[in-house]
C-alpha atoms as a PDB file:
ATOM      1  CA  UNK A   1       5.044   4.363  -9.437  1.00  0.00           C
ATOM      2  CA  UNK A   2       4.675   8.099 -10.408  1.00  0.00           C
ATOM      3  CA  UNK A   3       7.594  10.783  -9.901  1.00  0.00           C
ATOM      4  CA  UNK A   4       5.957  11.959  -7.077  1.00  0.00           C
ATOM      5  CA  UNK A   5       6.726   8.079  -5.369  1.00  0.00           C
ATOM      6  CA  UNK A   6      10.497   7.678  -6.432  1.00  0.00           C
ATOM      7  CA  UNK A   7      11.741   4.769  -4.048  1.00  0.00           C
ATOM      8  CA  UNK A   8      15.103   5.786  -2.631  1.00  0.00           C
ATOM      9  CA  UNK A   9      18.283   3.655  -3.608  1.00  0.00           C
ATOM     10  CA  UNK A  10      18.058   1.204  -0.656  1.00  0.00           C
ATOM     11  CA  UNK A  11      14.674   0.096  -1.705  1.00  0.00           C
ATOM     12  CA  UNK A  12      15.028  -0.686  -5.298  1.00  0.00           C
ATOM     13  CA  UNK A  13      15.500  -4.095  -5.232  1.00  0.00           C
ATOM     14  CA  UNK A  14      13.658  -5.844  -2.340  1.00  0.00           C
ATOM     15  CA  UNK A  15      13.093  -9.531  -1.345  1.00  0.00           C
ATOM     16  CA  UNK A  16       9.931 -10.398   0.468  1.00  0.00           C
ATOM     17  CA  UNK A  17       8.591 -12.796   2.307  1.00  0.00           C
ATOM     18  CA  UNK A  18       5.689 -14.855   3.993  1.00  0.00           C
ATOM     19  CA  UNK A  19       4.113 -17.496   5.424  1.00  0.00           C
ATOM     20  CA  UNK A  20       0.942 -19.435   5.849  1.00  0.00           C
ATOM     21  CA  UNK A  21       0.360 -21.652   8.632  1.00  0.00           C
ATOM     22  CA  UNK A  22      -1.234 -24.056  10.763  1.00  0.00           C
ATOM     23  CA  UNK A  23      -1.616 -21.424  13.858  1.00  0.00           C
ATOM     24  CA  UNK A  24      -0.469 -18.779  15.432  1.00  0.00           C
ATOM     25  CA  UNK A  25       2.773 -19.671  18.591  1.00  0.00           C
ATOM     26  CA  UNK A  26       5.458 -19.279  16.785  1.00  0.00           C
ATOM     27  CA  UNK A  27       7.412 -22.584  18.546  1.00  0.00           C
ATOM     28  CA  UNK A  28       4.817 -24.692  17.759  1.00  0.00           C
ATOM     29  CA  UNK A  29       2.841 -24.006  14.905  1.00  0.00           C
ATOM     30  CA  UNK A  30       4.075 -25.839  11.370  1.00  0.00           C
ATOM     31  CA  UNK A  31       4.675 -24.029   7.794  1.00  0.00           C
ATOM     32  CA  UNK A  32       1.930 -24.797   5.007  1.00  0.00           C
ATOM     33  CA  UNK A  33       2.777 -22.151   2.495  1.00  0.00           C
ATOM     34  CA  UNK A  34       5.785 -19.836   1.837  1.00  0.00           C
ATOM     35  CA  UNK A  35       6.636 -17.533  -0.895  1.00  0.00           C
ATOM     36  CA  UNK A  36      10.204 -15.202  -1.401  1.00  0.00           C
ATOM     37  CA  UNK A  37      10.088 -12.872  -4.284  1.00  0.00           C
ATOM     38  CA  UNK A  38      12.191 -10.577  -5.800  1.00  0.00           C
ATOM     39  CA  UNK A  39      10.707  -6.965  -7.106  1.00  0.00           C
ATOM     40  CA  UNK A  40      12.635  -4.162  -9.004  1.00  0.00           C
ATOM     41  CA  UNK A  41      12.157  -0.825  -7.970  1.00  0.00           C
ATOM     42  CA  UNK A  42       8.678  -0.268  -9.841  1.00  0.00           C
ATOM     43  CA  UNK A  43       7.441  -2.872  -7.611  1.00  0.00           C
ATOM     44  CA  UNK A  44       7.690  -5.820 -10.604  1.00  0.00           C
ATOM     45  CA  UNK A  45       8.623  -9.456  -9.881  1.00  0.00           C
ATOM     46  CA  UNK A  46      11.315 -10.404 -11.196  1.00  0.00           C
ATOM     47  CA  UNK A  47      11.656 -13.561  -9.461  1.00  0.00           C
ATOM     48  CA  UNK A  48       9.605 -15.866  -7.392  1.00  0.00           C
ATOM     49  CA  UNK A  49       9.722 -18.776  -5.494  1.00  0.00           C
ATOM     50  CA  UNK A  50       6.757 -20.806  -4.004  1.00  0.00           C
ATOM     51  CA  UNK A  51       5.949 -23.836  -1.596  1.00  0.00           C
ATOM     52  CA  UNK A  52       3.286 -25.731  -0.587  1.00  0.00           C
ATOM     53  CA  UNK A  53       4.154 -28.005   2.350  1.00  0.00           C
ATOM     54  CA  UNK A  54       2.490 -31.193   4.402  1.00  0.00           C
ATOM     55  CA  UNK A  55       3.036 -30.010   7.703  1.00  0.00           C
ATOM     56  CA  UNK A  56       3.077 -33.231   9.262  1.00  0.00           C
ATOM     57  CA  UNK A  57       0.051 -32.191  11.326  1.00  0.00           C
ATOM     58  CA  UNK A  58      -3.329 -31.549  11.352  1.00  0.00           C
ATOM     59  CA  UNK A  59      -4.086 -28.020   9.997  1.00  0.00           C
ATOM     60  CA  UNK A  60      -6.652 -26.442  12.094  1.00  0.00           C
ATOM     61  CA  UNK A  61     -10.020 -25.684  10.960  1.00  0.00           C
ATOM     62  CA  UNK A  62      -9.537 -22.176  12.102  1.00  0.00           C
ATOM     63  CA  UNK A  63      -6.119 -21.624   9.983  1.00  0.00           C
ATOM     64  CA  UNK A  64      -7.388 -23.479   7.042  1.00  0.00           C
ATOM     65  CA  UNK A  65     -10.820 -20.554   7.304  1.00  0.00           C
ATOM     66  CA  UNK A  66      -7.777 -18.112   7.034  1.00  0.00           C
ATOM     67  CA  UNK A  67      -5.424 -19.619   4.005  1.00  0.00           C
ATOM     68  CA  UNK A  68      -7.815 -21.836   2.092  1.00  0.00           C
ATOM     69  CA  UNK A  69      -5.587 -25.243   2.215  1.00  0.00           C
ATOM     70  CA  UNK A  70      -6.956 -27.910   4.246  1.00  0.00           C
ATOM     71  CA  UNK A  71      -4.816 -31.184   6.251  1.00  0.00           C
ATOM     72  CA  UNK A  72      -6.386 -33.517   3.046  1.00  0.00           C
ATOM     73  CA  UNK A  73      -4.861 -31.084   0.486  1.00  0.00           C
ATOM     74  CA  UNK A  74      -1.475 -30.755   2.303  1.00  0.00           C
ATOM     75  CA  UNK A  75      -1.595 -34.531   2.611  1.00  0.00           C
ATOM     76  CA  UNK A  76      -1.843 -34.733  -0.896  1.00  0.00           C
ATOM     77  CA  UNK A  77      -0.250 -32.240  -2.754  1.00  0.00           C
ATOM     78  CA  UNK A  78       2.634 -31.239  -0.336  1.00  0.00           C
ATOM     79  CA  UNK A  79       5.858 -31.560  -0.149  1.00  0.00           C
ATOM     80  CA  UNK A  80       7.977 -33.333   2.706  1.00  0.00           C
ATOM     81  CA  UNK A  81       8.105 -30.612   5.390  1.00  0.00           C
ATOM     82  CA  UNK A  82      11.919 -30.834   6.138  1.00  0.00           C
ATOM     83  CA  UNK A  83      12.523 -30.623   2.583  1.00  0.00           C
ATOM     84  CA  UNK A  84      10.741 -27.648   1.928  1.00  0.00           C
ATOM     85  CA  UNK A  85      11.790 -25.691   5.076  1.00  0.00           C
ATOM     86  CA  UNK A  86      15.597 -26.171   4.608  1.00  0.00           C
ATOM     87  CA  UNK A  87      15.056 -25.306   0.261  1.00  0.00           C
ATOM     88  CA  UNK A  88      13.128 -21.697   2.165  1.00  0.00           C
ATOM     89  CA  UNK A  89      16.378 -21.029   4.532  1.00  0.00           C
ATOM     90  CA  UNK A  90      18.515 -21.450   1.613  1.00  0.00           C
ATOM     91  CA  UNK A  91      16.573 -18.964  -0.604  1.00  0.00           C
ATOM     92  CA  UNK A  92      16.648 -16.702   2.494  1.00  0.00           C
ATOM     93  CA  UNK A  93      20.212 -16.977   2.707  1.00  0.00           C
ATOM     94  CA  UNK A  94      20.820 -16.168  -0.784  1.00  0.00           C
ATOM     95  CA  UNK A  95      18.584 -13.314  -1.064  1.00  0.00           C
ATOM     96  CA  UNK A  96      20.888 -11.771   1.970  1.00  0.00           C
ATOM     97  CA  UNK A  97      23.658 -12.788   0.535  1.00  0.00           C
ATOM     98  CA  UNK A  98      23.601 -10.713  -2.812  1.00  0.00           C
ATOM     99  CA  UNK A  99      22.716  -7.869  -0.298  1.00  0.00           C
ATOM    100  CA  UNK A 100      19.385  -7.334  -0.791  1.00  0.00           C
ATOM    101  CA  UNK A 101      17.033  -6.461   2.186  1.00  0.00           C
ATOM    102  CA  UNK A 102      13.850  -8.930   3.102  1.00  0.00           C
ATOM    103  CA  UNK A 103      10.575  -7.530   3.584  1.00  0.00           C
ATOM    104  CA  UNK A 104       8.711  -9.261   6.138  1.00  0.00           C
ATOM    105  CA  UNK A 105       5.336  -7.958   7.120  1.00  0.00           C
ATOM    106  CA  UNK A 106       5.245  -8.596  11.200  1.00  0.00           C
ATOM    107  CA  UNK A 107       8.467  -9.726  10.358  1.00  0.00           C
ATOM    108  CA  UNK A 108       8.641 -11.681  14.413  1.00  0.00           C
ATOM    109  CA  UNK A 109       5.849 -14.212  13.406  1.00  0.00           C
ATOM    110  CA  UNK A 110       7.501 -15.616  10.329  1.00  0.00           C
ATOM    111  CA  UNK A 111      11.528 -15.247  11.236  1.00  0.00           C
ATOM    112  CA  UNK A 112      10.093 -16.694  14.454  1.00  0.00           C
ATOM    113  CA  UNK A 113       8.338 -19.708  12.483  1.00  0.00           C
ATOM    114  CA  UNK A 114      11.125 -20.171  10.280  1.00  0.00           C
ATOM    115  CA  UNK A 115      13.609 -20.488  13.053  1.00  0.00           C
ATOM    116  CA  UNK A 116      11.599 -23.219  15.251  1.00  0.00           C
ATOM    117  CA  UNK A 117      10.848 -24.909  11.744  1.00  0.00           C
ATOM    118  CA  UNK A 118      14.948 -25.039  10.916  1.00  0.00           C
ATOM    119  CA  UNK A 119      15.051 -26.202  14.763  1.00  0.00           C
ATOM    120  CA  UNK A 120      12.933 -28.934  14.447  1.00  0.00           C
ATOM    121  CA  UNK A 121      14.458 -30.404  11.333  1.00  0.00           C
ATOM    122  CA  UNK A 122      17.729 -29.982  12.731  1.00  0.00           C
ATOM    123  CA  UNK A 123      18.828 -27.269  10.226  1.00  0.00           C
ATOM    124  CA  UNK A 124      20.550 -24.154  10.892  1.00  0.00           C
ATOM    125  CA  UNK A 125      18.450 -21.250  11.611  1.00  0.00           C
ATOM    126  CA  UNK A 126      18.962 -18.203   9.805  1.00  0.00           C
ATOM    127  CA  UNK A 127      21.712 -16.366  12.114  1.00  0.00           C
ATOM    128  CA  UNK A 128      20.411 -13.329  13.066  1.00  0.00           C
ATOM    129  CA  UNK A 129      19.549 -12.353   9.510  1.00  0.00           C
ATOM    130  CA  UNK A 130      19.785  -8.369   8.826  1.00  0.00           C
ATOM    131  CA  UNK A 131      18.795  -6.281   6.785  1.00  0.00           C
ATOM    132  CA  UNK A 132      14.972  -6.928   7.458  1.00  0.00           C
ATOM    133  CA  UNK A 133      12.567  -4.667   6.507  1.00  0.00           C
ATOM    134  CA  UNK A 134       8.752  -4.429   8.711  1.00  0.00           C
ATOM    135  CA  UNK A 135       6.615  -2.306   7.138  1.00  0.00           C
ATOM    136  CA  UNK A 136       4.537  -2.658  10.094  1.00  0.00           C
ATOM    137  CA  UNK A 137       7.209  -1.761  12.696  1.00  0.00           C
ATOM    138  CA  UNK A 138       8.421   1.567  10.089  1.00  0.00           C
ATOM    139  CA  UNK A 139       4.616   2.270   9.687  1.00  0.00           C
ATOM    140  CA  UNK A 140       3.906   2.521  12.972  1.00  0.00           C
ATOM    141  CA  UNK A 141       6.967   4.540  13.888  1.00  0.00           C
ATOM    142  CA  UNK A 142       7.143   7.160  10.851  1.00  0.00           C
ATOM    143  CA  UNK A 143       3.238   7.785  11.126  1.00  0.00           C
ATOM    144  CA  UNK A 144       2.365   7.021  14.934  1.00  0.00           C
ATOM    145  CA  UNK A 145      -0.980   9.147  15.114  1.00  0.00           C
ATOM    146  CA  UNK A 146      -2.587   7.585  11.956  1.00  0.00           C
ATOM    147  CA  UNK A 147      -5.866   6.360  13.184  1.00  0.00           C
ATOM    148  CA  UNK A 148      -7.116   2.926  11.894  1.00  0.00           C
ATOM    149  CA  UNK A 149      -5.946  -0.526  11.788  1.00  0.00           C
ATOM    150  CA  UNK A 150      -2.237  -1.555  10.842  1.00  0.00           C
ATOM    151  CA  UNK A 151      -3.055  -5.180   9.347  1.00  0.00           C
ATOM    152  CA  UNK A 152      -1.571  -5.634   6.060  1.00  0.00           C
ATOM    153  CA  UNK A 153      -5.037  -5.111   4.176  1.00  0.00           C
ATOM    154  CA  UNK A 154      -5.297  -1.233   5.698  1.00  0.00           C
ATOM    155  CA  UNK A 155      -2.167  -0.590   5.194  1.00  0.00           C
ATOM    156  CA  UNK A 156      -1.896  -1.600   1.581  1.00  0.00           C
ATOM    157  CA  UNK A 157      -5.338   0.637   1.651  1.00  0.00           C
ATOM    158  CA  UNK A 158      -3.282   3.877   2.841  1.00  0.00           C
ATOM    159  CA  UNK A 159      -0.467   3.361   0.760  1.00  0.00           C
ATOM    160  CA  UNK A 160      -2.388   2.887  -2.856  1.00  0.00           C
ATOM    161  CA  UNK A 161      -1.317  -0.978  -3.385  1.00  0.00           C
ATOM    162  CA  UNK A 162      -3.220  -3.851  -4.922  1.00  0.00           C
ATOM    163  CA  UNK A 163      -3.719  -6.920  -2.190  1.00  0.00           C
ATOM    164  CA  UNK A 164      -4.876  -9.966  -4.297  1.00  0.00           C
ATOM    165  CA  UNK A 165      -6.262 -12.704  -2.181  1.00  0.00           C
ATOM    166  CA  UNK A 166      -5.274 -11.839   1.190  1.00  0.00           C
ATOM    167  CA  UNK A 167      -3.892 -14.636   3.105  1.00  0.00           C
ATOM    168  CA  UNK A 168      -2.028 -15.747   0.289  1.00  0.00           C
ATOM    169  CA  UNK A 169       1.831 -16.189   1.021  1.00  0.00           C
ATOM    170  CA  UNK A 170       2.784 -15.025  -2.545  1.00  0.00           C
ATOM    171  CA  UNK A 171       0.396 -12.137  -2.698  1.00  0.00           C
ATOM    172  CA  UNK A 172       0.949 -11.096   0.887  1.00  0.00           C
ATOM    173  CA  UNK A 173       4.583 -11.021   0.097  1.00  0.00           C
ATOM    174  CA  UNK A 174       4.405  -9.051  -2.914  1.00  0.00           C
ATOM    175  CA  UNK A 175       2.125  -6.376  -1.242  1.00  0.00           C
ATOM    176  CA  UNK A 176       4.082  -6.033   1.443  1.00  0.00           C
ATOM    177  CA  UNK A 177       7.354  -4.858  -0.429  1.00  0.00           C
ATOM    178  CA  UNK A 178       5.157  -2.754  -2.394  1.00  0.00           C
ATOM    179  CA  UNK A 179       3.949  -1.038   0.852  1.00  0.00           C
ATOM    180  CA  UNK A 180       7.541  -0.948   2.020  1.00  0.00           C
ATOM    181  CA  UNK A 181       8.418   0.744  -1.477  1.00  0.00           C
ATOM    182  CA  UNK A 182       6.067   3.387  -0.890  1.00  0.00           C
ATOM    183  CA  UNK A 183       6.140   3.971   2.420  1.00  0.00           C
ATOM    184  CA  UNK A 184      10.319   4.381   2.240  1.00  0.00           C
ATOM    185  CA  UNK A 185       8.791   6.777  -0.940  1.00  0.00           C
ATOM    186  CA  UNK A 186       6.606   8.746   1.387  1.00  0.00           C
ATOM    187  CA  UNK A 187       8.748   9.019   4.417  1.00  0.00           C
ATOM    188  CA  UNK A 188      12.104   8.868   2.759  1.00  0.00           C
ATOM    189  CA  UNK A 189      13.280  11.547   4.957  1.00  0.00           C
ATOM    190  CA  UNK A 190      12.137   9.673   8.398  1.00  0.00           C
ATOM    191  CA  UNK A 191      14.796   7.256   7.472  1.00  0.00           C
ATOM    192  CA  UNK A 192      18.119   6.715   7.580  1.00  0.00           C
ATOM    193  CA  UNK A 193      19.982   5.642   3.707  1.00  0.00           C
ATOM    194  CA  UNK A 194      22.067   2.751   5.662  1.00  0.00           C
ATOM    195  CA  UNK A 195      20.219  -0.236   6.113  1.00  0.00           C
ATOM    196  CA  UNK A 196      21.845  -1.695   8.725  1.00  0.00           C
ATOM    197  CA  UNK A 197      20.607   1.423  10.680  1.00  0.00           C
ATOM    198  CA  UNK A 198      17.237   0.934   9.797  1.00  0.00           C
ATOM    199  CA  UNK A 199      17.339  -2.659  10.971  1.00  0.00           C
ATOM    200  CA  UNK A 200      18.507  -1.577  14.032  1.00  0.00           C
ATOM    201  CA  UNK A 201      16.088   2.026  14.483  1.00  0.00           C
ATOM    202  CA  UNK A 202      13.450  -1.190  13.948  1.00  0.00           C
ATOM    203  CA  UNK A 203      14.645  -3.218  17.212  1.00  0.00           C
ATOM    204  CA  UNK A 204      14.272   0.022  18.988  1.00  0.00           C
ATOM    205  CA  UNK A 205      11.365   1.020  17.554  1.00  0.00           C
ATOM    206  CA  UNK A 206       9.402  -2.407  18.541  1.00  0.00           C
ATOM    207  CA  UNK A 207      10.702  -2.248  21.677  1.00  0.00           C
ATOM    208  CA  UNK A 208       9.004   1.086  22.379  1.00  0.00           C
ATOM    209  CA  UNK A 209       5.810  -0.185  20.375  1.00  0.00           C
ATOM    210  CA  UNK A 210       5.863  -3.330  22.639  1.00  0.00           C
ATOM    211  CA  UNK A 211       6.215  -1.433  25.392  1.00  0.00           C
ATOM    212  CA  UNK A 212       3.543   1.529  24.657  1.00  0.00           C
ATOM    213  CA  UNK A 213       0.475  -1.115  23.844  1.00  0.00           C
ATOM    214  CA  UNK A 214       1.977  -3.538  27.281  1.00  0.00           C
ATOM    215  CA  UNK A 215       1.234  -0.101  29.066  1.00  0.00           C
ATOM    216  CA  UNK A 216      -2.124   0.391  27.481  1.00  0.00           C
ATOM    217  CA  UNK A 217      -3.221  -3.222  27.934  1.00  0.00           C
ATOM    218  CA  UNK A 218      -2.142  -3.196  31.437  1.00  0.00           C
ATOM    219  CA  UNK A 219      -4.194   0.062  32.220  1.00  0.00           C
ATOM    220  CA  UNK A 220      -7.394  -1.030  30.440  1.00  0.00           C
ATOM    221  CA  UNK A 221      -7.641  -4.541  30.230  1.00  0.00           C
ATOM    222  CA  UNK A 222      -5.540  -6.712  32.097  1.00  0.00           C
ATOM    223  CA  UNK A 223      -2.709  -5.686  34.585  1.00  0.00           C
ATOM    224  CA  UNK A 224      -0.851  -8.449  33.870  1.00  0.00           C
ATOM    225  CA  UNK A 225      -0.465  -8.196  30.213  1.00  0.00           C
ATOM    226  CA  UNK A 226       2.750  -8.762  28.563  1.00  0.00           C
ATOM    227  CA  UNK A 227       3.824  -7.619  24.975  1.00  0.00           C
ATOM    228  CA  UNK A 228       6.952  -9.102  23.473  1.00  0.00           C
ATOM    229  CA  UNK A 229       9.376  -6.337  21.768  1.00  0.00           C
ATOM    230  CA  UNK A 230      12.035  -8.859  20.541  1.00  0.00           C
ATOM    231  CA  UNK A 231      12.283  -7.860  16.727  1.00  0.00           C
ATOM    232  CA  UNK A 232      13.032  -9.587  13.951  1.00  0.00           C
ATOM    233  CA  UNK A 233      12.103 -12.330  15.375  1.00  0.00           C
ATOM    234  CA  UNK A 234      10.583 -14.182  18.379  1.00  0.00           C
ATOM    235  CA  UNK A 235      11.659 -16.848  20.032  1.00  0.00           C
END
């Protein structure tokens, strides 16, 4: 990262996180893969953890098109499901605990899969974990009028990062914090130095998302249409 992209204090050291799954509802669909990292402030790993789940349950064909791993592969090379989700929860827990802040690109989807996952296996959810970081959410609210898409590939496009294979939990992960180092880089002075009030400006901020694209929906396609704003996750 050149001088021009120094990452302010609060983003030097970053955990991120993702997930890969077998669909998209958050209550119901099942983890497959799940990666949390740890990057300095040049954007380096300097740990990483990785798992590769049986679900339990058919993947579907669709999901398995997206991530690559297919029910026979999970079958066969993954580990029990309860096992791996409550070994993820406590890496979550100790990345918050030695107060470092967790990227999570769309961060509702996978706090939202990790807490029906816990749920399911009887484990503690993570209780109401903070500081998250959503590039998506800050994206959208530090550069509101940028035409284009907002998936993770464009936005790694506008902010100069390297996306391996997309779809990948561990490079998804990765390329997210660097996108949330450079973006903080870029827009340092959109946002606050506390983290704590940037985790809550977010909750505000996808409430007002949620409700600007309900309004737009509503008014062009369907006049019923309802967008959840509950941020970090949904339940």
């Amino acid at each position: 990262m050149n001088q021009s992209q120094i990452v302010p204090l609060w983003c030097e050291n970053i955990a991120v996180f993702d997930t890969e799954t077998t669909g998209i509802d958050v209550t119901t669909s099942r983890i497959v893969t799940a990666t949390i990292a740890v990057l300095d402030a040049q954007g380096t790993v300097t740990e990483r953890h990785d798992w590769f789940l049986n679900p339990g349950v058919e993947i579907p064909e669709q999901a398995s098109a997206v991530h690559g791993v297919t029910t026979e592969q999970a079958a066969a090379g993954g580990m029990d499901a309860a096992t791996g989700v409550m070994q993820i929860l406590d890496r979550a827990h100790d990345v918050l605990s030695r107060g470092l802040p967790l990227v999570v690109y769309n961060a509702p989807y996978d706090l939202g899969i990790m807490r029906h996952e816990a749920l399911r296996y009887g484990l503690s959810p993570l209780d109401n974990p903070t500081p998250i970081l959503d590039p998506l959410v800050i994206d959208k609210a530090v550069d509101r009028y940028r035409k284009g898409k907002r998936t993770l590939e464009a936005t790694t496009s506008e902010y100069g990062v390297t996306l391996g294979a997309a779809h990948d939990a561990g490079e998804d992960a990765i390329a997210a914090g660097r996108v949330m180092q450079r973006l903080a880089a870029r827009h340092s002075t959109k946002l606050p130095d506390d983290l704590e009030a940037l985790h809550a400006m977010q909750a505000r901020w996808a409430q007002e998302q949620a409700a600007n694209f309900q309004e737009y929906m509503r008014r062009v396609r369907d006049p019923d249409f309802v967008a959840n704003g509950s941020w970090p996750e949904h339940g």
